[in-house]
C-alpha atoms as a PDB file:
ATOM      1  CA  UNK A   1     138.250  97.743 152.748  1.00  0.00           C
ATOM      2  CA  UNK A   2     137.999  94.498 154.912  1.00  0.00           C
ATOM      3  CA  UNK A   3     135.412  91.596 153.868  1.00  0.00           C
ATOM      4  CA  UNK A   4     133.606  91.265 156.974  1.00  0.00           C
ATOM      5  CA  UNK A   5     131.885  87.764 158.822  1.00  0.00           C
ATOM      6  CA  UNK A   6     131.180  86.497 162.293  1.00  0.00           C
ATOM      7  CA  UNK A   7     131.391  82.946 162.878  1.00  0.00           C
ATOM      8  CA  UNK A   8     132.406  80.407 166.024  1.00  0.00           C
ATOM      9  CA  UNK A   9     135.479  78.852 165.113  1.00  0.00           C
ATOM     10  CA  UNK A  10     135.976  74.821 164.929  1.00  0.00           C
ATOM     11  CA  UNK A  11     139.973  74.616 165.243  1.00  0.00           C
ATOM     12  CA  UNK A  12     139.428  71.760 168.018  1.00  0.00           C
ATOM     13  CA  UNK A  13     136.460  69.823 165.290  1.00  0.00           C
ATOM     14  CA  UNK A  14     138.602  71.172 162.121  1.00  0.00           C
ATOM     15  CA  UNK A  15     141.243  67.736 161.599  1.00  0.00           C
ATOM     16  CA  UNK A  16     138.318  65.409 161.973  1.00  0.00           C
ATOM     17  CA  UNK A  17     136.387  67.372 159.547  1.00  0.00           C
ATOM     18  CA  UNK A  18     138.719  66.897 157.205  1.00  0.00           C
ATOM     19  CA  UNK A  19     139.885  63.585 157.713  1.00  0.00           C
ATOM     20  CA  UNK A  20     136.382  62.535 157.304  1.00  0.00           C
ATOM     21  CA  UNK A  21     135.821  64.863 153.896  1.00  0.00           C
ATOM     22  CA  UNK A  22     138.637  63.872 152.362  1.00  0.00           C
ATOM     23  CA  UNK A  23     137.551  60.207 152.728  1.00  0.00           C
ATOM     24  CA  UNK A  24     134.236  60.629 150.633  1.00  0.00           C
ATOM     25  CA  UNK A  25     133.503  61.710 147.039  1.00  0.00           C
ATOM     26  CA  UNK A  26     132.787  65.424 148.170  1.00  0.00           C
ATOM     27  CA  UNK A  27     132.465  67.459 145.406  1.00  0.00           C
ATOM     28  CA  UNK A  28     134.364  71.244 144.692  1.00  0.00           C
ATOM     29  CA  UNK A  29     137.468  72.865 145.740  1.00  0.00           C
ATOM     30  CA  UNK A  30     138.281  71.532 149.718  1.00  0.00           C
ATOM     31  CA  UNK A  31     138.311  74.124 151.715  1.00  0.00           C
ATOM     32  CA  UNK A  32     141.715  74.754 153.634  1.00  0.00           C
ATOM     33  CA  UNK A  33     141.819  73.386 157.894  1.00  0.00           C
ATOM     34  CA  UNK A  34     142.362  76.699 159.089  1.00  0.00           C
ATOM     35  CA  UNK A  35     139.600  78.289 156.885  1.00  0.00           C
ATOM     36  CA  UNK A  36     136.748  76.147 158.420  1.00  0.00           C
ATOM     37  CA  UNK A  37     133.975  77.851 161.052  1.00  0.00           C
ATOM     38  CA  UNK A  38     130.477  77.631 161.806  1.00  0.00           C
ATOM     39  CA  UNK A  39     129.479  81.363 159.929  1.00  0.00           C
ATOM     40  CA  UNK A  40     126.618  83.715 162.188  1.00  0.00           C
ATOM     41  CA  UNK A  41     126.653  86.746 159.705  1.00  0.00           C
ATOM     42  CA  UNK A  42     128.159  88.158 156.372  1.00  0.00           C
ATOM     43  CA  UNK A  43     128.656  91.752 156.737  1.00  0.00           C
ATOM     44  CA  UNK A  44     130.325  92.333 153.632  1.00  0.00           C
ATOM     45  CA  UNK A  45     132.937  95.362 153.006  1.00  0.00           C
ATOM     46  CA  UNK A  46     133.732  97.284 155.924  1.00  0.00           C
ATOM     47  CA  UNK A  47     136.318 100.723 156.558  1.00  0.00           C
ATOM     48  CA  UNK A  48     138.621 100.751 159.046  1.00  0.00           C
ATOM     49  CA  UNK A  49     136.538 102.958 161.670  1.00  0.00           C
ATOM     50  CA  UNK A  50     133.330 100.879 160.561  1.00  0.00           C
ATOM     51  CA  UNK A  51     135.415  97.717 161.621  1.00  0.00           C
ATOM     52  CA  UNK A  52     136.179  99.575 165.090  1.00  0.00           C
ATOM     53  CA  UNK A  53     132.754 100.713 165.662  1.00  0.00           C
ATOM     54  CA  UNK A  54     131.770  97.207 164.667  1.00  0.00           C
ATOM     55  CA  UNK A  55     133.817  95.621 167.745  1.00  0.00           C
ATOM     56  CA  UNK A  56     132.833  98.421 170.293  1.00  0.00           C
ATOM     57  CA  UNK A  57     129.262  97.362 169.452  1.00  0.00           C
ATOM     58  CA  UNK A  58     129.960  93.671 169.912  1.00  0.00           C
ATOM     59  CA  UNK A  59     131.897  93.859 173.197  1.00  0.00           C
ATOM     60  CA  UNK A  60     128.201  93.327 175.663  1.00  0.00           C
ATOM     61  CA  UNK A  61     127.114  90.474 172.808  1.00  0.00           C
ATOM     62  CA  UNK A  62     125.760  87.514 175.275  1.00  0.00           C
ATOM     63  CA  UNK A  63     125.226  84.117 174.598  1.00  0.00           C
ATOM     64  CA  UNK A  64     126.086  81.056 176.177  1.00  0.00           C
ATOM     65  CA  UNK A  65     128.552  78.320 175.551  1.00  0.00           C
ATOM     66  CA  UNK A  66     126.873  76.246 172.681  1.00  0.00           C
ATOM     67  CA  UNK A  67     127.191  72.348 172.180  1.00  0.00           C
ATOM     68  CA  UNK A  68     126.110  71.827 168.046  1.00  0.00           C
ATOM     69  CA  UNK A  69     125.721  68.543 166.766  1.00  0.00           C
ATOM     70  CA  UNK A  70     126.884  68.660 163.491  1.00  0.00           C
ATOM     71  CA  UNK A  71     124.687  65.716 161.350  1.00  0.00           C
ATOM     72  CA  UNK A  72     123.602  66.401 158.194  1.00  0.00           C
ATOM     73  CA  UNK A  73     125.534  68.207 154.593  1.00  0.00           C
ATOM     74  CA  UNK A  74     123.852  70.245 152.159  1.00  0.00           C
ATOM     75  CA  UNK A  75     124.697  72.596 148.944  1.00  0.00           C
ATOM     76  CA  UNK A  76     124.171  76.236 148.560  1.00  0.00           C
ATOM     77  CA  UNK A  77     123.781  76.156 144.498  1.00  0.00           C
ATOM     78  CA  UNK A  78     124.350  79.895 144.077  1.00  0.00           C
ATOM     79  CA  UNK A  79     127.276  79.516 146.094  1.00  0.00           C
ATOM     80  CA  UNK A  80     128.241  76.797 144.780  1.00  0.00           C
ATOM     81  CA  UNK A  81     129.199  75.657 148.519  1.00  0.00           C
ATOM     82  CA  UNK A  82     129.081  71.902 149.893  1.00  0.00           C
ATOM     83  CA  UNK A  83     128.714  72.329 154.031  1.00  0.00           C
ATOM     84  CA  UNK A  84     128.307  70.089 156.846  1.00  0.00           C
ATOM     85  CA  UNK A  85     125.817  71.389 159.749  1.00  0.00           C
ATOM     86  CA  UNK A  86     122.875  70.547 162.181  1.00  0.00           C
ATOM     87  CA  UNK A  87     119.635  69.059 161.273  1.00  0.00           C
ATOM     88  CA  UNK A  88     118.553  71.148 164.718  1.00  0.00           C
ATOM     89  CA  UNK A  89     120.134  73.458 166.512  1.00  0.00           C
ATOM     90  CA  UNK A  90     119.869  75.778 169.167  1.00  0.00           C
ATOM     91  CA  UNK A  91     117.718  78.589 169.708  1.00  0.00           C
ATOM     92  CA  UNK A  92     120.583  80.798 171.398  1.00  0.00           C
ATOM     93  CA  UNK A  93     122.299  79.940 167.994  1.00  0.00           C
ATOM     94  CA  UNK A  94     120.066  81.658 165.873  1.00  0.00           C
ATOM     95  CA  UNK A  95     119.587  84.684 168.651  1.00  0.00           C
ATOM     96  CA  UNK A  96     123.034  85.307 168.034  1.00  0.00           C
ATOM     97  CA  UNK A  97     123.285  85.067 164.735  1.00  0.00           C
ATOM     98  CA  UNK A  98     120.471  87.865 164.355  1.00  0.00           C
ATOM     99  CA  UNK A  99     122.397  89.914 167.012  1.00  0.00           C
ATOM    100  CA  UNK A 100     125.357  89.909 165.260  1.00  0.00           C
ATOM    101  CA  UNK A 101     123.338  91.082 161.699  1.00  0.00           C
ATOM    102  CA  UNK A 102     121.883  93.826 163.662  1.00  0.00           C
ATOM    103  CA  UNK A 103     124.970  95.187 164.859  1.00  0.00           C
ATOM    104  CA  UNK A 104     125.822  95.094 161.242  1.00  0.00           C
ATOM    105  CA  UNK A 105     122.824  96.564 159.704  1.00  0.00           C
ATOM    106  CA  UNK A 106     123.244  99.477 162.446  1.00  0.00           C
ATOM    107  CA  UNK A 107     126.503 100.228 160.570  1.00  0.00           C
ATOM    108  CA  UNK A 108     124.964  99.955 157.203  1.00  0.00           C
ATOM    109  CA  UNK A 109     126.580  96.156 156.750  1.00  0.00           C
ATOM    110  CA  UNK A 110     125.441  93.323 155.307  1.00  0.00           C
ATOM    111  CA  UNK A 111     123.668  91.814 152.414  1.00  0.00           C
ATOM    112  CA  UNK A 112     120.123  92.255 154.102  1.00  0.00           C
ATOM    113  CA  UNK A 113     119.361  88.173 153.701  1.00  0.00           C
ATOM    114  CA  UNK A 114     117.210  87.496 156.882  1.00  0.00           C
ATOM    115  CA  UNK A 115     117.218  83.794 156.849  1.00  0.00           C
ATOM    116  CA  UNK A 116     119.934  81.552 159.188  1.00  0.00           C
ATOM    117  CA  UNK A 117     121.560  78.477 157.993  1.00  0.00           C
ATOM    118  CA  UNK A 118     124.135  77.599 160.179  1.00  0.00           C
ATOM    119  CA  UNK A 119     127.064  75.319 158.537  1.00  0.00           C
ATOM    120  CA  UNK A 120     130.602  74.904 157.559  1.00  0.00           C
ATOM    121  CA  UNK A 121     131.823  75.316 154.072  1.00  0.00           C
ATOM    122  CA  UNK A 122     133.993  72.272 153.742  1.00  0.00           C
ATOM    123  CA  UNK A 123     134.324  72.456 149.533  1.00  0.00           C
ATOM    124  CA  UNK A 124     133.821  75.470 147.481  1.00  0.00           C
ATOM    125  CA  UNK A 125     133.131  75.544 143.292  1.00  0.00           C
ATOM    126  CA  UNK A 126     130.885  72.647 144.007  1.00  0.00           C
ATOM    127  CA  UNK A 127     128.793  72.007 141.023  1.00  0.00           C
ATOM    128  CA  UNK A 128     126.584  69.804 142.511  1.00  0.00           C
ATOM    129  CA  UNK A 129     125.584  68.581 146.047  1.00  0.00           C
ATOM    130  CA  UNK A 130     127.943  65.794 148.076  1.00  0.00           C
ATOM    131  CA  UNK A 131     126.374  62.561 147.212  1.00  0.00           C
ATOM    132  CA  UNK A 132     124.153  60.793 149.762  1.00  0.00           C
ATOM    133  CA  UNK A 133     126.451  59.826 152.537  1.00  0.00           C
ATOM    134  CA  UNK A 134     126.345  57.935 155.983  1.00  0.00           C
ATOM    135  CA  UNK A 135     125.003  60.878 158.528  1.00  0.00           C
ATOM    136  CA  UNK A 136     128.081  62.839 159.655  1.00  0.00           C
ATOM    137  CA  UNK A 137     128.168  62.744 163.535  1.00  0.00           C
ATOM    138  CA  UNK A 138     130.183  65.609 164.948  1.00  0.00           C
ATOM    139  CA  UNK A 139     129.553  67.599 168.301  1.00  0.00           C
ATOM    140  CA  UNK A 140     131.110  71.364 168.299  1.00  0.00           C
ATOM    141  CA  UNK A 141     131.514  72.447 171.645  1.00  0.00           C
ATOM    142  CA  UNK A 142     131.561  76.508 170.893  1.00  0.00           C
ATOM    143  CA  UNK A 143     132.855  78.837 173.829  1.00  0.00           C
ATOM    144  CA  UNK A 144     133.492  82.020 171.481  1.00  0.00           C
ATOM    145  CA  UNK A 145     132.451  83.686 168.780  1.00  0.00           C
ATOM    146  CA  UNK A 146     134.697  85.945 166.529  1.00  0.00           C
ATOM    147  CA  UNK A 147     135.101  88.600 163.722  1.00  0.00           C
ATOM    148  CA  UNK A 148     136.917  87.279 160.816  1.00  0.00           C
ATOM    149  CA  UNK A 149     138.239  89.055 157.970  1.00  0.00           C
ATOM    150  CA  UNK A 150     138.337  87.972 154.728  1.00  0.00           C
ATOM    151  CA  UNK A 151     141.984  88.207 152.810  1.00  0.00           C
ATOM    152  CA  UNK A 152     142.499  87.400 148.707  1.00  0.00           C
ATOM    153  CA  UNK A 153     146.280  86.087 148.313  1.00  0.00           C
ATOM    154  CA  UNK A 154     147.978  84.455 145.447  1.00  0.00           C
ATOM    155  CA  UNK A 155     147.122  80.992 147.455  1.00  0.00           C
ATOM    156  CA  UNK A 156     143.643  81.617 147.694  1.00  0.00           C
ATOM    157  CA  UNK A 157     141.713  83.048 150.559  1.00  0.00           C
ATOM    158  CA  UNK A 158     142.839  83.295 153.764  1.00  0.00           C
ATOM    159  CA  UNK A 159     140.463  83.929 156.943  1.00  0.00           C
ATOM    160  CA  UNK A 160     142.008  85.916 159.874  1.00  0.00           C
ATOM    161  CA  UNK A 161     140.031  86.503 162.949  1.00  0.00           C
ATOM    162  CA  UNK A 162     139.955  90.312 164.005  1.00  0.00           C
ATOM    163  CA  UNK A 163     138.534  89.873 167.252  1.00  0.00           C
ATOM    164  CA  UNK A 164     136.989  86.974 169.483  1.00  0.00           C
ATOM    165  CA  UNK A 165     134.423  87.274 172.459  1.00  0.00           C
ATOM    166  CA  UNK A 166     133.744  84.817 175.246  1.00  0.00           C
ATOM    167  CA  UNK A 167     130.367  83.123 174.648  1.00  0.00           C
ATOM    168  CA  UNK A 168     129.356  83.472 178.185  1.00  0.00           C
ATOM    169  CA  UNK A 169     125.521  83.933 179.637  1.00  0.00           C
ATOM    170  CA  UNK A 170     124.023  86.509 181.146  1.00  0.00           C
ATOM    171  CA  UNK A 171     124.378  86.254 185.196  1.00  0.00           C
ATOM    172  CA  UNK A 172     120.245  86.118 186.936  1.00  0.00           C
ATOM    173  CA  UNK A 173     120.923  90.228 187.740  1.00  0.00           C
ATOM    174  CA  UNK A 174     121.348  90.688 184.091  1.00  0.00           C
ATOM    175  CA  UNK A 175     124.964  91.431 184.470  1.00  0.00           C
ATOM    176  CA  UNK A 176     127.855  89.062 183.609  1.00  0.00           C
ATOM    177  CA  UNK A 177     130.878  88.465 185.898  1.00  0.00           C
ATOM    178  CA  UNK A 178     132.925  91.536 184.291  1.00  0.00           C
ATOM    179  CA  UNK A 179     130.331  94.116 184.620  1.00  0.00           C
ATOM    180  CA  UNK A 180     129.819  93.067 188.053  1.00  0.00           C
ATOM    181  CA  UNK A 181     133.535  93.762 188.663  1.00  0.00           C
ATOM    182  CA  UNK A 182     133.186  97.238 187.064  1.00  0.00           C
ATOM    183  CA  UNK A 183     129.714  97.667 189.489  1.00  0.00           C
ATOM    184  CA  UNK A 184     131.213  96.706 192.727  1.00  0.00           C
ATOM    185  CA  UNK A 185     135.099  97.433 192.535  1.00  0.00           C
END
């Protein structure tokens, strides 16, 4: 069974990221470069054909391109996780996140949490929350979203993305430029 998430990746943002952590006292365990992204949804344990019914569902997903300012960290105590993430952030951020939860939940995934924090975990086994720091200032420019699943290995854990999707908007018909194709051949 495959540990499950959604999340936009930040492999352009990721070296600045953590040039700038490791240059502060942040507290916990860094988390590896090619580990970081911006999570949408936990969806927990999954079966193969759950997985594939999973992407089938996703493939219509719409949302556009997102530009996130990244300015403000913050600690998730029972998780023990130290993130950096907006102070504000777009509507058709949360929208998606949702989305992607539903198309979960219509599988019989996730943990049924209904609130949306968007961030990115940059230090794990943090006992306590970074200290007060100048404002990060970072601006992820998001044009897909993916499925990532979670791997244990003697190294640690290892995040390997299953599927990615386009974040593209809907066209003014309500179709977007491939399902016009498939409309008018």
């Amino acid at each position: 069974m495959a540990k499950l998430f959604f999340a936009l990746p930040v492999k352009e943002l990721a070296p600045e990221l953590i040039a700038w952590r490791d240059q502060l006292p942040w507290p916990g365990q860094p988390v590896p470069q090619a580990n970081l992204h911006l999570t949408l949804a936990f969806l927990g344990e999954a079966d193969e054909l759950t997985t594939r019914r999973l992407i089938a569902a996703v493939e219509r997903q719409h949302c556009p391109p997102l530009s996130i300012r990244l300015d403000e960290t913050g600690w998730f105590s029972r998780a023990k996780a130290a993130w950096i993430g907006p102070k504000e952030w777009p509507n058709e951020l949360t929208v998606l996140a949702k989305a992607l939860r539903r198309h979960g939940e219509k599988l019989r995934l996730g943990n049924g949490e209904q609130g949306y924090r968007p961030h990115v975990t940059l230090s794990r086994k943090a006992g306590e929350a970074p200290a007060i720091l100048p404002a990060p200032n970072f601006l992820l420019q998001a044009d897909e979203f993916c499925l990532y699943q979670s791997i244990s290995t003697p190294d640690g854990v290892r995040y390997e993305p299953l599927a990615c999707w386009p974040l593209r908007a809907r066209s003014k018909e309500g179709l977007d430029n491939e399902d016009q194709r498939r409309a008018n051949p």
